[in-house]
Protein backbone atom coordinates (compact mmCIF):
# COMPACT_ATOMS: atom_id res chain seq x y z
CA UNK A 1 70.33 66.66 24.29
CA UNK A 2 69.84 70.57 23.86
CA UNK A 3 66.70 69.85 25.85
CA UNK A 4 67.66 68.05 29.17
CA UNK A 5 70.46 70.84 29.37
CA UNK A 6 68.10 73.70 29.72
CA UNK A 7 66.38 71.64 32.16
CA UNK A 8 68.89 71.29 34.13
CA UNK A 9 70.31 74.48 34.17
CA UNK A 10 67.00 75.80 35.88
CA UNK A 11 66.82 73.68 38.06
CA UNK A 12 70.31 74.42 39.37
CA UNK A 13 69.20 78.37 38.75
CA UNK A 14 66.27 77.40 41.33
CA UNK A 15 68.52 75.77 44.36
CA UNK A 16 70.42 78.64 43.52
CA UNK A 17 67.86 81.18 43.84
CA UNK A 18 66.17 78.99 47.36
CA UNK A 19 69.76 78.77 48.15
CA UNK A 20 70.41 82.88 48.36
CA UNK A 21 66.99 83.99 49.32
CA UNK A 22 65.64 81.04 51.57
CA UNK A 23 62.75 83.46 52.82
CA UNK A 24 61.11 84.29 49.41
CA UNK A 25 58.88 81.64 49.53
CA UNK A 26 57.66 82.97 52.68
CA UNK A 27 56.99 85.92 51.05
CA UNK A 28 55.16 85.05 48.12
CA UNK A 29 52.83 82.81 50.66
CA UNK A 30 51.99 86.06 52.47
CA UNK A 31 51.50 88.07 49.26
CA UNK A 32 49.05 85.41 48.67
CA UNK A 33 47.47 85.43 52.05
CA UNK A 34 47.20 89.42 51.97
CA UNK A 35 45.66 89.22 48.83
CA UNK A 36 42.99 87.29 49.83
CA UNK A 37 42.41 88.94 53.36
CA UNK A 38 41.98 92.33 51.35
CA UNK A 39 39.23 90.82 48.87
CA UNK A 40 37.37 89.46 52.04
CA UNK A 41 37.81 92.78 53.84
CA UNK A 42 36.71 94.45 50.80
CA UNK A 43 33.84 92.20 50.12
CA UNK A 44 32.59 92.54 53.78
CA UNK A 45 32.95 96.25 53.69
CA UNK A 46 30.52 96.68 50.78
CA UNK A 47 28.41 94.76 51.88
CA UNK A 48 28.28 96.54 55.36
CA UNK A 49 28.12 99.98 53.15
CA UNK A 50 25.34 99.09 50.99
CA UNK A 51 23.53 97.60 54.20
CA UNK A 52 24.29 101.04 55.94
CA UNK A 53 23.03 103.08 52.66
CA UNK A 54 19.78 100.65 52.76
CA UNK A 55 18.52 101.37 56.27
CA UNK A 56 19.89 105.46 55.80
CA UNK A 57 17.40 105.28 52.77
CA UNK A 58 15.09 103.55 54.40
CA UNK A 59 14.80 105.92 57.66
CA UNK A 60 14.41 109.27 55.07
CA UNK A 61 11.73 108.17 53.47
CA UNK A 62 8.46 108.75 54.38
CA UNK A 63 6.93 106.89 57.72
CA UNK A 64 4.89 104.51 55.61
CA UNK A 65 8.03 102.75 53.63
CA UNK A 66 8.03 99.52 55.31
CA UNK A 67 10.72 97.14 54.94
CA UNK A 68 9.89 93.22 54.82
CA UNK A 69 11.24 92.74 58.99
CA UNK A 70 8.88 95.31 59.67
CA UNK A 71 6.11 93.80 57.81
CA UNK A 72 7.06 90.90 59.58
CA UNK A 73 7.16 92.54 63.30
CA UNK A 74 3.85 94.74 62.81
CA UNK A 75 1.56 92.74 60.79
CA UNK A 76 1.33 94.91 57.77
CA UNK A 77 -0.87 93.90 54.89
CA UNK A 78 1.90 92.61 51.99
CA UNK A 79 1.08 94.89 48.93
CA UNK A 80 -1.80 93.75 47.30
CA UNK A 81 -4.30 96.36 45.14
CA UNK A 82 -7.13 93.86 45.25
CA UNK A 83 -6.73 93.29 49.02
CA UNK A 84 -9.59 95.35 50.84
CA UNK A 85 -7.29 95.64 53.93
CA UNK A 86 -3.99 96.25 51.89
CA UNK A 87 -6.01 99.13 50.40
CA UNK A 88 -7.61 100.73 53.66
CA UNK A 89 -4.00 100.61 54.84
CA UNK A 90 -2.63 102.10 51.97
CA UNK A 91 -5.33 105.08 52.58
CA UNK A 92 -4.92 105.54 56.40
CA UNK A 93 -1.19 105.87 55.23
CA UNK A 94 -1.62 107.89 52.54
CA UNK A 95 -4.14 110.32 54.06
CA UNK A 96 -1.70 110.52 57.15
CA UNK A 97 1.12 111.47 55.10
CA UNK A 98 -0.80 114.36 52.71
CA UNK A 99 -2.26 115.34 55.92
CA UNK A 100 1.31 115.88 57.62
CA UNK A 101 2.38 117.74 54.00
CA UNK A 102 -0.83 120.29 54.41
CA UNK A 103 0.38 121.14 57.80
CA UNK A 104 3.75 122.18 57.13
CA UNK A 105 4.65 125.54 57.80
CA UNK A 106 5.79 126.13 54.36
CA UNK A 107 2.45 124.88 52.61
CA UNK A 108 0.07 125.59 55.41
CA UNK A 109 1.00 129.74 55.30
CA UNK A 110 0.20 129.78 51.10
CA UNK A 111 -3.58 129.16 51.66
CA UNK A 112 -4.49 128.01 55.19
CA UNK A 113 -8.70 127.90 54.91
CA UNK A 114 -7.76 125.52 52.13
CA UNK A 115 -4.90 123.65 53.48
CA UNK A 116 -6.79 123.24 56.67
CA UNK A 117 -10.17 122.40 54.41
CA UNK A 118 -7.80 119.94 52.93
CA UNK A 119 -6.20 118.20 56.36
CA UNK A 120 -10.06 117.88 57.66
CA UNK A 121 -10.89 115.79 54.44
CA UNK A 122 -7.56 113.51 54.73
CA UNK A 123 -8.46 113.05 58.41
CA UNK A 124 -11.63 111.77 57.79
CA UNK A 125 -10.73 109.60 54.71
CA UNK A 126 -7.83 107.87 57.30
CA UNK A 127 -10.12 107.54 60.34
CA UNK A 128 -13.23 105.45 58.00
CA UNK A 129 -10.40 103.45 56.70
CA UNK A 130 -8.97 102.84 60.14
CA UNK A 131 -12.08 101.74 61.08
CA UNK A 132 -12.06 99.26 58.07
CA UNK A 133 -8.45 97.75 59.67
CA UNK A 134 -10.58 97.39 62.98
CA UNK A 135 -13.40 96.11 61.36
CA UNK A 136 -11.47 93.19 59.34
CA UNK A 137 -9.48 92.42 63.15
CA UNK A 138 -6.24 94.93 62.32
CA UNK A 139 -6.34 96.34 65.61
CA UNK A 140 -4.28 94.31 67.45
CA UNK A 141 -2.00 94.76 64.68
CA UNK A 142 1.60 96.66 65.40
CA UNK A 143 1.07 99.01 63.02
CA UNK A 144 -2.27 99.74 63.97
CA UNK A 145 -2.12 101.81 67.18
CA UNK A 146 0.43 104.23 65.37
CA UNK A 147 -1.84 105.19 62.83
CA UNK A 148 -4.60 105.77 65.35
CA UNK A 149 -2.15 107.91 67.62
CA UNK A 150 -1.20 109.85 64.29
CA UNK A 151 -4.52 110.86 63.46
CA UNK A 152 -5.47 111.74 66.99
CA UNK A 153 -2.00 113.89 66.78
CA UNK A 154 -2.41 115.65 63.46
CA UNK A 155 -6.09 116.49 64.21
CA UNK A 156 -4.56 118.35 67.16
CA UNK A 157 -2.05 120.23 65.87
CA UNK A 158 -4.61 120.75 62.90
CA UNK A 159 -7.01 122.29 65.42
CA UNK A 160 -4.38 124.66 66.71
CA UNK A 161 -3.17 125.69 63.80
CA UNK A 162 -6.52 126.72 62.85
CA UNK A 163 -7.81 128.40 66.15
CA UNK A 164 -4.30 130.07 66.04
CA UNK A 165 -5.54 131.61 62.18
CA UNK A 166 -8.88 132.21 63.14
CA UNK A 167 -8.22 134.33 66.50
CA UNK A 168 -5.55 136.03 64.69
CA UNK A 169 -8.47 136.88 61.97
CA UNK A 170 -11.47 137.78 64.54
CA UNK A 171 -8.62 140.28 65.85
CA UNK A 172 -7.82 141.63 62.35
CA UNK A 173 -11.37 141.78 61.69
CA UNK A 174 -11.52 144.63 64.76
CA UNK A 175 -8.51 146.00 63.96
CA UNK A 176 -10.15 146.74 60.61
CA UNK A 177 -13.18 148.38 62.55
CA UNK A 178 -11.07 150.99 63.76
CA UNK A 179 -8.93 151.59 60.73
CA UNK A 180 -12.13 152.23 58.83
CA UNK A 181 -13.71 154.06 61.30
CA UNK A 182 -10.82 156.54 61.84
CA UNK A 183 -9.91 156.72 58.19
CA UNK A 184 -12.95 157.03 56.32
CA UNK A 185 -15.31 157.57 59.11
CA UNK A 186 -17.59 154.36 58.62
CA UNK A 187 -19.83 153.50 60.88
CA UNK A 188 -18.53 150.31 63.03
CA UNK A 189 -20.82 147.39 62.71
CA UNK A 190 -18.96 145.38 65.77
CA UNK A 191 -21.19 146.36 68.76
CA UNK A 192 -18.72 144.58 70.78
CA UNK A 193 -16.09 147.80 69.90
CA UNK A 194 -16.40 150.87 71.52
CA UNK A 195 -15.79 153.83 68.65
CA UNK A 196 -13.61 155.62 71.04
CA UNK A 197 -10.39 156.15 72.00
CA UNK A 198 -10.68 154.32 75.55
CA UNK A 199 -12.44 150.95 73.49
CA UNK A 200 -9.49 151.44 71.02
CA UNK A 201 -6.64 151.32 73.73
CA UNK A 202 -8.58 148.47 75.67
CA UNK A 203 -8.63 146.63 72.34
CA UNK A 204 -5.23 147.29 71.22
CA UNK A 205 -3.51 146.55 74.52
CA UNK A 206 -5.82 143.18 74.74
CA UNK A 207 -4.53 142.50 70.93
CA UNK A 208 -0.96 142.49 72.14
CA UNK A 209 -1.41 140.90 75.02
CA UNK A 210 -3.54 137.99 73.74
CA UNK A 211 -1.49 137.62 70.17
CA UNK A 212 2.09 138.80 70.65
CA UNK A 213 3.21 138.25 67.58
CA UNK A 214 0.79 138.33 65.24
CA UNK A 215 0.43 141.94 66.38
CA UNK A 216 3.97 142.91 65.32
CA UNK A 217 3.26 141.82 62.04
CA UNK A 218 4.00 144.42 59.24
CA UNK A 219 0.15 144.52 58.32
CA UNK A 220 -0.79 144.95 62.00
CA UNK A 221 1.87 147.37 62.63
CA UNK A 222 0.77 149.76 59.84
CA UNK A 223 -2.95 149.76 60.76
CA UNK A 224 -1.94 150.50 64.75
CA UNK A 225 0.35 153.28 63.73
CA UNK A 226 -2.72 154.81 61.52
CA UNK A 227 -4.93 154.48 64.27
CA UNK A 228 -3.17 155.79 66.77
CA UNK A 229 -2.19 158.95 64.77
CA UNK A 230 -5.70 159.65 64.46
CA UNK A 231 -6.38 159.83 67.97
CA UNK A 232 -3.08 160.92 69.37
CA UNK A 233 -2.81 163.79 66.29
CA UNK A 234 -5.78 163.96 64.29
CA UNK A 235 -8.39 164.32 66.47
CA UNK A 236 -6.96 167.63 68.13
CA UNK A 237 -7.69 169.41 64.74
CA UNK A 238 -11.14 170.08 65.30
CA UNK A 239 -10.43 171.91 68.51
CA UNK A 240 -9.86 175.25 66.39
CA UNK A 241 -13.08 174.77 64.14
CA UNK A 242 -14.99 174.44 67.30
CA UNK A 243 -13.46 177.29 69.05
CA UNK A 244 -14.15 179.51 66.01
CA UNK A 245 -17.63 178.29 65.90
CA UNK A 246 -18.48 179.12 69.42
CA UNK A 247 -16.44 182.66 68.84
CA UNK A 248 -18.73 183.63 65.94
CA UNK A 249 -21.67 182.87 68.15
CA UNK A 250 -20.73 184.87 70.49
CA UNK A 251 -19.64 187.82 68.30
CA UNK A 252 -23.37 187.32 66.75
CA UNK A 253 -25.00 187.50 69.88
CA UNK A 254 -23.34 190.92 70.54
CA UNK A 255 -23.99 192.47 67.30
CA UNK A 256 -26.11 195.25 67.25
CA UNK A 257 -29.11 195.85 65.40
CA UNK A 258 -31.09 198.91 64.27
CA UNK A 259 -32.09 199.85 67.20
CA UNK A 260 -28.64 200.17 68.78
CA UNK A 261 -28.72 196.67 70.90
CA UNK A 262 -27.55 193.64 71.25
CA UNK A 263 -28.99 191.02 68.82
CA UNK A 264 -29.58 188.35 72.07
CA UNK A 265 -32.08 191.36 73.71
CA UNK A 266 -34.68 190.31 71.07
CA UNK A 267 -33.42 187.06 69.78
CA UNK A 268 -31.82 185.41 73.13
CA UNK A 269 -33.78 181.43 72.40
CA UNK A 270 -32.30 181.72 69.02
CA UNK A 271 -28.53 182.56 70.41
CA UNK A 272 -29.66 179.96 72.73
CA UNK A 273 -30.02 177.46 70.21
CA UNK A 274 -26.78 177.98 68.06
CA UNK A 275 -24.50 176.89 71.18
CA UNK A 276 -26.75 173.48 70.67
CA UNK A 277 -24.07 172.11 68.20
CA UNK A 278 -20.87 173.41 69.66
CA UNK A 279 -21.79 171.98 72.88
CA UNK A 280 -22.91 168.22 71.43
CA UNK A 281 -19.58 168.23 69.41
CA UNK A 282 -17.85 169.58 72.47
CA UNK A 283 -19.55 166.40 74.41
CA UNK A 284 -19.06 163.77 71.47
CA UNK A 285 -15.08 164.48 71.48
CA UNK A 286 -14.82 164.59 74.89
CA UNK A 287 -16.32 161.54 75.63
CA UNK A 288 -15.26 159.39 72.12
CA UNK A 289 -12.17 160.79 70.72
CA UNK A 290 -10.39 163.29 72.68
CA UNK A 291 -8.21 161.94 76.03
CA UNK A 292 -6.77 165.32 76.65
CA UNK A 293 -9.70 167.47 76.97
CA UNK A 294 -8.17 170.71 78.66
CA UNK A 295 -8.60 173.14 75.55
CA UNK A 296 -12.16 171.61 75.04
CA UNK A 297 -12.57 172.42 78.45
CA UNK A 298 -11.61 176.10 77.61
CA UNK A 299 -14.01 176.42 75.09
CA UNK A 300 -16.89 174.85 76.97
CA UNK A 301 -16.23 177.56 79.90
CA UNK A 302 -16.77 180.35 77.36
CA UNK A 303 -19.65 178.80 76.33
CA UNK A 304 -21.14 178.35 79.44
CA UNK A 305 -20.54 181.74 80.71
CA UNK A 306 -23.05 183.27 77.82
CA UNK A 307 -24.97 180.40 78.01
CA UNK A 308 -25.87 181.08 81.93
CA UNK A 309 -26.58 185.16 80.74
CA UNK A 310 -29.09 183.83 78.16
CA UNK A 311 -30.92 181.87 80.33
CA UNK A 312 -30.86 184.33 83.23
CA UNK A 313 -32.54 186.96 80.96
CA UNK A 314 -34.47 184.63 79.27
CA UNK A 315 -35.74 183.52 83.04
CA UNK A 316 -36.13 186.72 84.53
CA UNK A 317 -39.03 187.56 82.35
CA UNK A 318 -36.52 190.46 80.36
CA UNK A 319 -36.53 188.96 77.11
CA UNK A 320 -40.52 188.55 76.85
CA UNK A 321 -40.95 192.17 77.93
CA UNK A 322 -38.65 193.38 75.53
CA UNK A 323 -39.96 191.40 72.77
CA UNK A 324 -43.52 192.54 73.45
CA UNK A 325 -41.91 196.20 73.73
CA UNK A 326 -40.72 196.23 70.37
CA UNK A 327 -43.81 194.41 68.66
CA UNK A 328 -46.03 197.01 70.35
CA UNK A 329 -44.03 199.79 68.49
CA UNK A 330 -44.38 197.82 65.15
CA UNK A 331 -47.67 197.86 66.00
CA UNK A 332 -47.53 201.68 66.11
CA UNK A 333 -45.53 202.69 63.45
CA UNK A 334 -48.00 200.87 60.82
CA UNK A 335 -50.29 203.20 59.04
CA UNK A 336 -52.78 203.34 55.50
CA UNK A 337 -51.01 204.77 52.93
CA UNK A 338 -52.47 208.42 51.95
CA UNK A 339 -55.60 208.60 49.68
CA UNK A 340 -55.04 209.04 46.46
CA UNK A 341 -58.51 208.43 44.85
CA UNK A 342 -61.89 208.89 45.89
CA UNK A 343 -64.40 206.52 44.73
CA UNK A 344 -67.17 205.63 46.32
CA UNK A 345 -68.12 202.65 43.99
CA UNK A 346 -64.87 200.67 44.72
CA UNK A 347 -65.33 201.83 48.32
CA UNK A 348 -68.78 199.64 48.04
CA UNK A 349 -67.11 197.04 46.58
CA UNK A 350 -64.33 196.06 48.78
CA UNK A 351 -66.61 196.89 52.02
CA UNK A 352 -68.85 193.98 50.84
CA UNK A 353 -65.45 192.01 49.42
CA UNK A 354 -64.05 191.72 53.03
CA UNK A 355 -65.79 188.74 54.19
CA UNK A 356 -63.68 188.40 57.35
CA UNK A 357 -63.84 191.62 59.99
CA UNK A 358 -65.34 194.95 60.36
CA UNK A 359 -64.34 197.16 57.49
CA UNK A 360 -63.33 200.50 59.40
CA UNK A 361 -61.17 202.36 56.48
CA UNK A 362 -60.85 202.33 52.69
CA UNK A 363 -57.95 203.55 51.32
CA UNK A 364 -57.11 203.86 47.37
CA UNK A 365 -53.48 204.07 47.43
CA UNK A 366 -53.09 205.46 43.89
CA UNK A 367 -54.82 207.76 41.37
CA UNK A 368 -52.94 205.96 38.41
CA UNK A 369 -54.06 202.36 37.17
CA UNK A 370 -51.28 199.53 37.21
CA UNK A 371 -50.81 197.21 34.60
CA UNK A 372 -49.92 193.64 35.35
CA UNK A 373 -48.07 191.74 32.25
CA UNK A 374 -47.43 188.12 31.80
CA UNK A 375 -43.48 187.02 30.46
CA UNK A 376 -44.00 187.96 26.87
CA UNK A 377 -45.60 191.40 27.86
CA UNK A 378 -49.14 190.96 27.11
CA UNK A 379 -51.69 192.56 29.57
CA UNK A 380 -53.50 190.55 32.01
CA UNK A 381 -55.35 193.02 34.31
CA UNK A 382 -54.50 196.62 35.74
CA UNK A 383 -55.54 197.76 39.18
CA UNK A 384 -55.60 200.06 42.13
CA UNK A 385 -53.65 199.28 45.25
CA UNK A 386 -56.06 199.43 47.84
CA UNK A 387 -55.51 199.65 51.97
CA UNK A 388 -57.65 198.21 54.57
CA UNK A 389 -58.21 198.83 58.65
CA UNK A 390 -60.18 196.30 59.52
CA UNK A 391 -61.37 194.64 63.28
CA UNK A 392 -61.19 191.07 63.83
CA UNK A 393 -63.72 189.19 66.36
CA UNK A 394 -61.17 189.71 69.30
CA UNK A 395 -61.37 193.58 68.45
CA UNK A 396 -57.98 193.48 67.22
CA UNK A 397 -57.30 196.13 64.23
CA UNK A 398 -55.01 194.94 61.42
CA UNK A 399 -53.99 196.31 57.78
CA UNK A 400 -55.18 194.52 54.70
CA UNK A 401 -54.65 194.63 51.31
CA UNK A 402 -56.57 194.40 48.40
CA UNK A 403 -56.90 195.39 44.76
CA UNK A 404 -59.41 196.96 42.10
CA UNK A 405 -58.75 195.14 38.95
CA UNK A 406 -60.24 195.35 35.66
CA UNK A 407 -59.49 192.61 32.84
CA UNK A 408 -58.00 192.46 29.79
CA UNK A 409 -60.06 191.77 27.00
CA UNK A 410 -58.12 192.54 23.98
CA UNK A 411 -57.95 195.14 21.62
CA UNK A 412 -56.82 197.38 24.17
CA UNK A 413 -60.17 197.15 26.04
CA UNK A 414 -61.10 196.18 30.07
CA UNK A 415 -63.33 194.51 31.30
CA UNK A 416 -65.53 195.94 34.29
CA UNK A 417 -64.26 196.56 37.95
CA UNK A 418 -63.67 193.85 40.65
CA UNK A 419 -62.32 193.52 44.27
CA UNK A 420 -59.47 191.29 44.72
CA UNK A 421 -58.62 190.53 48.82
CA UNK A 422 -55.33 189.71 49.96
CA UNK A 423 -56.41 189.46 53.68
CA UNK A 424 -54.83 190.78 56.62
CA UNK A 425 -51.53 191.59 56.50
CA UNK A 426 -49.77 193.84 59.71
CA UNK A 427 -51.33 194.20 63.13
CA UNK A 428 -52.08 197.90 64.08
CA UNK A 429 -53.28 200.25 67.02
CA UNK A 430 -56.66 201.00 66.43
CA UNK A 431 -55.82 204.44 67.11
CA UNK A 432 -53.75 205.16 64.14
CA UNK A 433 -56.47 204.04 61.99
CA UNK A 434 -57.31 207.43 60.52
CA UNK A 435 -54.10 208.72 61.14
C-alpha cells in the first residue's frame, strides 16, 4: 500500500513538472543532439589535424620520403633490401641527398677540396645506379626523370662551386707572389706576373674586377694593403741610399792626390766604373718599383753630368797622356840603392845568376849581413840585399832584386855563398842607371 502511493505521487510530480515547464523536454532533446554534434565535430577535427600534421611532416622531410599515393603515382620500388632495383633506388636517393648535404653553404665552406672530393664520388655512385633503374626498364618510371634532372643539377652547381674556389685560389696564389716578393724579397716563380709595380696594379685591379668579393675578404684585404705600402711607401726609401752613393762618387772623383789633382785625371775608367751600380739601380727602380720617378730623375742628371766629363777626357786622348806622363816620371825617379860593399866574387855570381837580360849594374845594398829566422827564432840563412839594372830583349832597363845568402848549418856556422834572384821588379830610364 506504502508502495503504489509513492508511485503515484511521482507520477502526479511528473504532469506536474510537464505541466509547468512544457518545453524541457525540448531541451534535454537538444542537449542530446549538441552533444553528439560536438563529438562528431570533434572527431572530424582530429582527424583533419592529424591528416594536416601527416602531410606537414611529410613535406619537411627529406625529398626521398615517399608516401604510399606517391609510390603509387611514380612507380617507386616498395621497400625491399633484397630487391636489386629497390636498392639502386635507395642509392640514387641516398647519394642525391649526401650530395645536396656536401653542398651546403654551411658544410661546403669547412673543407671544400674534400666536400667537393666527396659530391664527385656521390655523383658517380647515383648516376651507375641510375643506370641500373634504366637498365631493369625504370625509366619510364615517375620518379625516374627527377633523379636524373637532380644529378644533372647538383653536378652543376657542384661545378660552380668549385670553379668559384679554384679561381678564387689561382688569384690568391698571385696575390701571394707579390706579398712574398715585396716582403721578403723572393724571387717570383709565376712568369705570368710582372715583379713591378705596373704588373702589380694590372693584377690587382683585374683581381677586383674579376672576383669582387672574394677580394674584400679580410685575408685579401691585409695582403693588398701590405703590398701596396711597399710600393706606394717603401720603395721611396732607397732614393736617399742611392743619392748618397752617387754623392760619394763624386766627392771621390774630386779628391786630390799627392800630386795636387783630381783622383779622375789618373783614374777616370775607374770613376767611370763606380757610377755602373748607381745607374743599374737607378734603371731597375725606375722601371720595376718606382711610379714617381722625379727625384730618381734628379739623381740620374747629376750622374750624367760627370759621367759625360769622364768620357769626354777619357775620349779626347787626356787621360792616356796623363797616365803615360806620370808613369814616365816613376820611371825616373827609380834608382839602385848606394853601394855599400864591394865584392867582386858576389858580383860574378849574380852576373851569371841573372838568366833573363843584360846585367848592366851590381849593386850590394849593405855592408852588414841579415839574418832570416823562422817562428821559433832559429836561423835559416843571412844575406846581402843586392840591386840590379838590367836590359830586357826590347832594350828596356828595369830594377831587380836579388840576394847573397849563406846557410845555416848549425852550431853557429854558414854554409858557403849563393845568388838568390827575385827578377825584375820597377821599370827605369836607362839613363839613371849609374846615377
Amino acid at each position: 500500500m506504502k508502495k503504489l502511493l509513492l508511485i503515484t505521487i511521482a507520477c502526479l510530480g511528473a504532469q506536474l513538472t510537464y505541466a509547468q515547464f512544457p518545453n524541457l523536454g525540448k531541451v534535454k532533446d537538444q542537449a542530446t543532439s549538441t552533444v553528439k554534434n560536438v563529438g562528431k565535430k570533434k572527431g572530424k577535427k582530429a582527424k583533419d589535424e592529424a591528416t594536416s600534421t601527416s602531410n606537414n611532416d611529410a613535406s619537411t622531410s627529406s625529398s626521398t620520403t615517399t608516401s604510399t599515393s606517391d609510390k603509387k603515382t611514380d612507380g617507386r620500388p616498395e621497400y625491399d633490401p633484397n630487391d636489386p632495383t629497390y636498392l639502386a633506388y635507395s642509392r640514387v636517393r641516398d647519394n642525391i641527398n649526401y650530395t645536396k648535404s656536401a653542398l651546403k653553404p654551411e658544410t661546403w665552406g669547412r673543407n671544400i677540396e674534400r666536400n667537393n672530393e666527396d659530391a664527385v664520388k656521390y655523383l658517380d655512385k647515383a648516376s651507375t645506379n641510375l643506370e641500373i633503374l634504366r637498365e631493369a626498364g625504370e625509366a619510364d618510371k615517375g620518379y625516374f626523370a627527377p633523379f636524373e634532372q637532380d644529378i644533372k643539377d647538383l653536378e652543376v652547381e657542384r661545378a660552380a662551386k668549385f670553379e668559384d674556389y679554384t679561381l678564387n685560389q689561382q688569384y690568391d696564389a698571385k696575390l701571394e707572389s707579390y706579398y712574398k716578393f715585396v716582403a721578403y724579397g723572393w724571387e717570383m716563380q709565376d712568369s705570368t706576373l710582372e715583379p713591378s709595380y705596373k704588373g702589380y696594379y694590372a693584377f690587382r685591379d683585374e683581381f677586383e674586377t674579376n672576383r669582387p668579393e672574394y677580394f674584400q675578404a679580410s685575408y685579401v684585404q691585409k695582403r693588398v694593403e701590405t703590398i701596396n705600402t711597399y710600393f706606394e711607401v717603401d720603395v721611396y726609401e732607397v732614393i736617399p741610399h742611392i743619392a748618397e752613393d752617387v754623392d760619394d762618387i763624386i766627392a771621390e772623383m774630386y779628391e786630390l792626390n799627392s800630386r795636387d789633382e783630381p783622383y779622375y785625371y789618373l783614374n777616370a775608367p775607374h770613376s767611370l766604373k763606380d757610377f755602373d751600380k748607381p745607374i743599374k739601380r737607378i734603371k731597375y727602380n725606375k722601371e720595376y718599383l718606382i711610379e714617381n720617378t722625379e727625384e730618381l730623375d734628379a739623381i740620374q742628371a747629376k750622374i750624367d753630368k760627370e759621367v759625360a766629363i769622364l768620357n769626354e777626357y777619357i775620349n779626347s786622348g787626356k787621360h792616356e797622356a796623363h797616365v803615360a806622363e806620370y808613369h814616365q816620371e816613376i820611371i825616373d825617379a827609380v834608382r839602385l840603392r848606394k853601394p855599400m860593399m864591394s865584392n867582386s866574387s858576389y858580383t860574378s855570381m849574380v852576373k851569371n845568376g841573372v838568366d833573363n837580360g843584360t846585367v848592366n849594374r851590381v849593386v850590394i845594398a849593405s855592408s852588414d849581413w841579415w839574418v832570416e829566422k823562422n817562428d821559433f827564432g832559429y836561423p835559416l840563412y843571412k844575406y846581402l840585399p843586392v840591386d840590379i839594372a838590367v836590359t830586357d830583349e826590347n832594350g828596356k832597363c828595369w830594377l831587380a832584386y836579388g840576394q847573397i845568402r849563406k846557410s845555416y848549418e848549425g852550431g853557429g856556422s854558414y854554409g858557403n855563398a849563393y845568388f838568390n834572384y827575385w827578377g825584375k821588379q820597377e821599370e827605369m830610364n836607362c839613363k839613371n842607371i849609374n846615377e
